[in-house]
C-alpha atoms as a PDB file:
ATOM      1  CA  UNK A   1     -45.310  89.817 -76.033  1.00  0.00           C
ATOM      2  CA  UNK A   2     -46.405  90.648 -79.916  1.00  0.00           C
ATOM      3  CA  UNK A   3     -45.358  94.162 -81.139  1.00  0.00           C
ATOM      4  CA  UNK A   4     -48.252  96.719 -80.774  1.00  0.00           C
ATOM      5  CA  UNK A   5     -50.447  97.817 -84.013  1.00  0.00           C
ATOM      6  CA  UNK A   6     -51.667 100.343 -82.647  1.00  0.00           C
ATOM      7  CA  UNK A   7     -53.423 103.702 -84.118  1.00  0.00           C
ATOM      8  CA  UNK A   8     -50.456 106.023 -83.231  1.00  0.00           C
ATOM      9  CA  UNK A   9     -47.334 103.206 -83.945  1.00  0.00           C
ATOM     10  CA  UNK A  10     -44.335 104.509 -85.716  1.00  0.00           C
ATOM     11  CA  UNK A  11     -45.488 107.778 -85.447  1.00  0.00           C
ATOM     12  CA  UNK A  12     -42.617 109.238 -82.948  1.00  0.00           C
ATOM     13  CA  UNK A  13     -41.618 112.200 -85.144  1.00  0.00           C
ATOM     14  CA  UNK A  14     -44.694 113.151 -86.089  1.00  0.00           C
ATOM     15  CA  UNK A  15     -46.351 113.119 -82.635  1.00  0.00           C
ATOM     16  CA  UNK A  16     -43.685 115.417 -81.223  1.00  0.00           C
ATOM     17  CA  UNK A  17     -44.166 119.015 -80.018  1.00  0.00           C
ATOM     18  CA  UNK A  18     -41.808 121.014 -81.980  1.00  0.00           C
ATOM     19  CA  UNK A  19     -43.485 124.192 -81.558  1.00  0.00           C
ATOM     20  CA  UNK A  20     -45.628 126.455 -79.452  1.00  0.00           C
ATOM     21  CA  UNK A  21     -48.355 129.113 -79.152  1.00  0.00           C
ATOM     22  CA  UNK A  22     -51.243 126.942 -79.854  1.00  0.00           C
ATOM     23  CA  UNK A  23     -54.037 129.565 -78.866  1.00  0.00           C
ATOM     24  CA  UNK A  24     -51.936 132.014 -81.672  1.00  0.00           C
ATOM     25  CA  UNK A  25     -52.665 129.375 -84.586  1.00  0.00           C
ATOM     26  CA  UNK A  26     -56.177 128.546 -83.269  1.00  0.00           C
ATOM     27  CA  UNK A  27     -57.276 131.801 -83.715  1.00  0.00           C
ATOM     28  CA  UNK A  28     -56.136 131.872 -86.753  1.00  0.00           C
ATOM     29  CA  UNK A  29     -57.462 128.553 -88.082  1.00  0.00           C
ATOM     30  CA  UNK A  30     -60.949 129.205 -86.605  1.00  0.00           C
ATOM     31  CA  UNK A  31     -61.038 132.038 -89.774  1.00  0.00           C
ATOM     32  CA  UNK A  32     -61.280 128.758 -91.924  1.00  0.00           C
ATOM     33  CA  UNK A  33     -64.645 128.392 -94.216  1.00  0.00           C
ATOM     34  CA  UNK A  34     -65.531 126.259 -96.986  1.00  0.00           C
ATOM     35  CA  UNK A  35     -63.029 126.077-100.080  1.00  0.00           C
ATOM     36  CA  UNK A  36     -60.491 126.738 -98.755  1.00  0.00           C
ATOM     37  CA  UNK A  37     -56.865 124.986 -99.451  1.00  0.00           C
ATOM     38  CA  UNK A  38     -55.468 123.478 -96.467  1.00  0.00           C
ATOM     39  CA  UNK A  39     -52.187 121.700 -94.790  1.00  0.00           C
ATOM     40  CA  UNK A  40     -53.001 118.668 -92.834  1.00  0.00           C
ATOM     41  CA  UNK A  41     -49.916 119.381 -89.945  1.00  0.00           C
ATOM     42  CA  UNK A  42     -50.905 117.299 -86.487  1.00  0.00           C
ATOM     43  CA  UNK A  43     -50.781 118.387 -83.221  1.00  0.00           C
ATOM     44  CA  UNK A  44     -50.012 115.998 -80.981  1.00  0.00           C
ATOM     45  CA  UNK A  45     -51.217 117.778 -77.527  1.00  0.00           C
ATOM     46  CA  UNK A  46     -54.591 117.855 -79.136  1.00  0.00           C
ATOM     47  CA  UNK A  47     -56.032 113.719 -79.753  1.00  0.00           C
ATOM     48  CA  UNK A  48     -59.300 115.233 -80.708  1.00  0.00           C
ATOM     49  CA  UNK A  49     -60.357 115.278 -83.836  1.00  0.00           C
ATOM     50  CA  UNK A  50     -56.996 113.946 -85.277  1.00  0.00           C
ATOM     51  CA  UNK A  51     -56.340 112.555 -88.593  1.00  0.00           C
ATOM     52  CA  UNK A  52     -54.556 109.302 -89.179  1.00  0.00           C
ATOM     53  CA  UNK A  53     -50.510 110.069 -89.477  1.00  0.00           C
ATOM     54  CA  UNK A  54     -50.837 108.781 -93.410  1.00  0.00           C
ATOM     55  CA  UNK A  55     -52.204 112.278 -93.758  1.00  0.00           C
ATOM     56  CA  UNK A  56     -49.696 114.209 -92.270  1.00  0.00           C
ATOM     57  CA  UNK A  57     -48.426 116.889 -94.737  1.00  0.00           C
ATOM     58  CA  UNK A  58     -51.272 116.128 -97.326  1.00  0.00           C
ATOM     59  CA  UNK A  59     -53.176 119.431 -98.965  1.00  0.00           C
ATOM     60  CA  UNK A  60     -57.199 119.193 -99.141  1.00  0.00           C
ATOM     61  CA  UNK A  61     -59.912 121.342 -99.236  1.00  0.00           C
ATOM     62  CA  UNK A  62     -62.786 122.414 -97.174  1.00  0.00           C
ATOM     63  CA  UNK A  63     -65.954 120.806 -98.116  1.00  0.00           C
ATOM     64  CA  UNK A  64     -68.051 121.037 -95.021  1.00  0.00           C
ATOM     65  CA  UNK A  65     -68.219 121.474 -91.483  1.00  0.00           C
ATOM     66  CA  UNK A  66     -69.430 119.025 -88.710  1.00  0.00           C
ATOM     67  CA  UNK A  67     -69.872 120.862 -85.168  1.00  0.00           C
ATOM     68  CA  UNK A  68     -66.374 122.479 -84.756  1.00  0.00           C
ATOM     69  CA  UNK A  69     -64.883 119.793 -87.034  1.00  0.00           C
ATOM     70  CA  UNK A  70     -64.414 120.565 -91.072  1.00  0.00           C
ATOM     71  CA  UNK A  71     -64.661 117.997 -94.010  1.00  0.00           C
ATOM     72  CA  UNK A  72     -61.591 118.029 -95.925  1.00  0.00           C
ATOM     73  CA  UNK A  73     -61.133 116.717 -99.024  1.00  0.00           C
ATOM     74  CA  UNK A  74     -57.974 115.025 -99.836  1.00  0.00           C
ATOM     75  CA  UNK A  75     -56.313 112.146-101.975  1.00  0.00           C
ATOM     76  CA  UNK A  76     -55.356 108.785-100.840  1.00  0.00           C
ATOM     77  CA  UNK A  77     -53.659 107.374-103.762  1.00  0.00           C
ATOM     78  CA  UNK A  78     -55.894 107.577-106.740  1.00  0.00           C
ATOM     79  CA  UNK A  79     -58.891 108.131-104.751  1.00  0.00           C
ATOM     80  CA  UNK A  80     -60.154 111.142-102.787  1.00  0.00           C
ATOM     81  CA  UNK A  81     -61.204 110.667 -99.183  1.00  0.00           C
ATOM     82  CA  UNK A  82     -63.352 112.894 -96.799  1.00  0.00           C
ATOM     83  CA  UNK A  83     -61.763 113.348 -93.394  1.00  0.00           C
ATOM     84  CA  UNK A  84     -63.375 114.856 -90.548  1.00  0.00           C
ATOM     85  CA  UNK A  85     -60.556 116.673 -88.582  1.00  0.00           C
ATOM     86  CA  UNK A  86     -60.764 119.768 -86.159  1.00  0.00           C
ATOM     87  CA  UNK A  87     -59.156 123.188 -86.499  1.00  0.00           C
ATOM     88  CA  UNK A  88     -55.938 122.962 -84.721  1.00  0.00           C
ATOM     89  CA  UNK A  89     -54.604 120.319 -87.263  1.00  0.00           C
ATOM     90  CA  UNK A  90     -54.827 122.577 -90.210  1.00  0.00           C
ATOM     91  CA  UNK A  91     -52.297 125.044 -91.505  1.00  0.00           C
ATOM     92  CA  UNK A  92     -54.138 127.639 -94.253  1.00  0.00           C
ATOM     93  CA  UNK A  93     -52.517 127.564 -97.644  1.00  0.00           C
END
């Protein structure tokens, strides 16, 4: 059977639950408007709205919003990309 390629592969650390009180930090990151600086961090109970795991740790800013999603602005190497991730994967800077 050929190894998977999937979206989540090699992703075990970051797709652990290290942490709780989820409601806690989305409260807190539904106080997030445009320009603001932001910390990609994923959380894996929530597949929603989920960023790839390149982006995991990566700082951007708030361009936009789409329904309860935000644009966020980040870099991918030399060039910036425009992800569309929900609230409970970003940390306020």
């Amino acid at each position: 059977m050929p190894p998977s390629r999937g979206f989540r592969r090699k992703s075990r650390k970051v797709g652990r639950k290290r942490e709780r009180g989820f409601i806690k930090r989305l409260i807190e990151n539904l106080q997030l408007s445009v320009g603001d600086k932001v910390c990609i961090k994923i959380d894996p109970s929530v597949h929603k709205g989920m960023p790839h795991r390149r982006y995991h740790g990566k700082v951007g800013i708030i361009v936009g919003k789409r329904g309860r999603a935000l644009e966020v602005k980040t870099n991918k190497g030399k060039k910036e990309v425009i992800l569309i991730v929900r609230p409970e994967h970003l940390v306020k800077l």
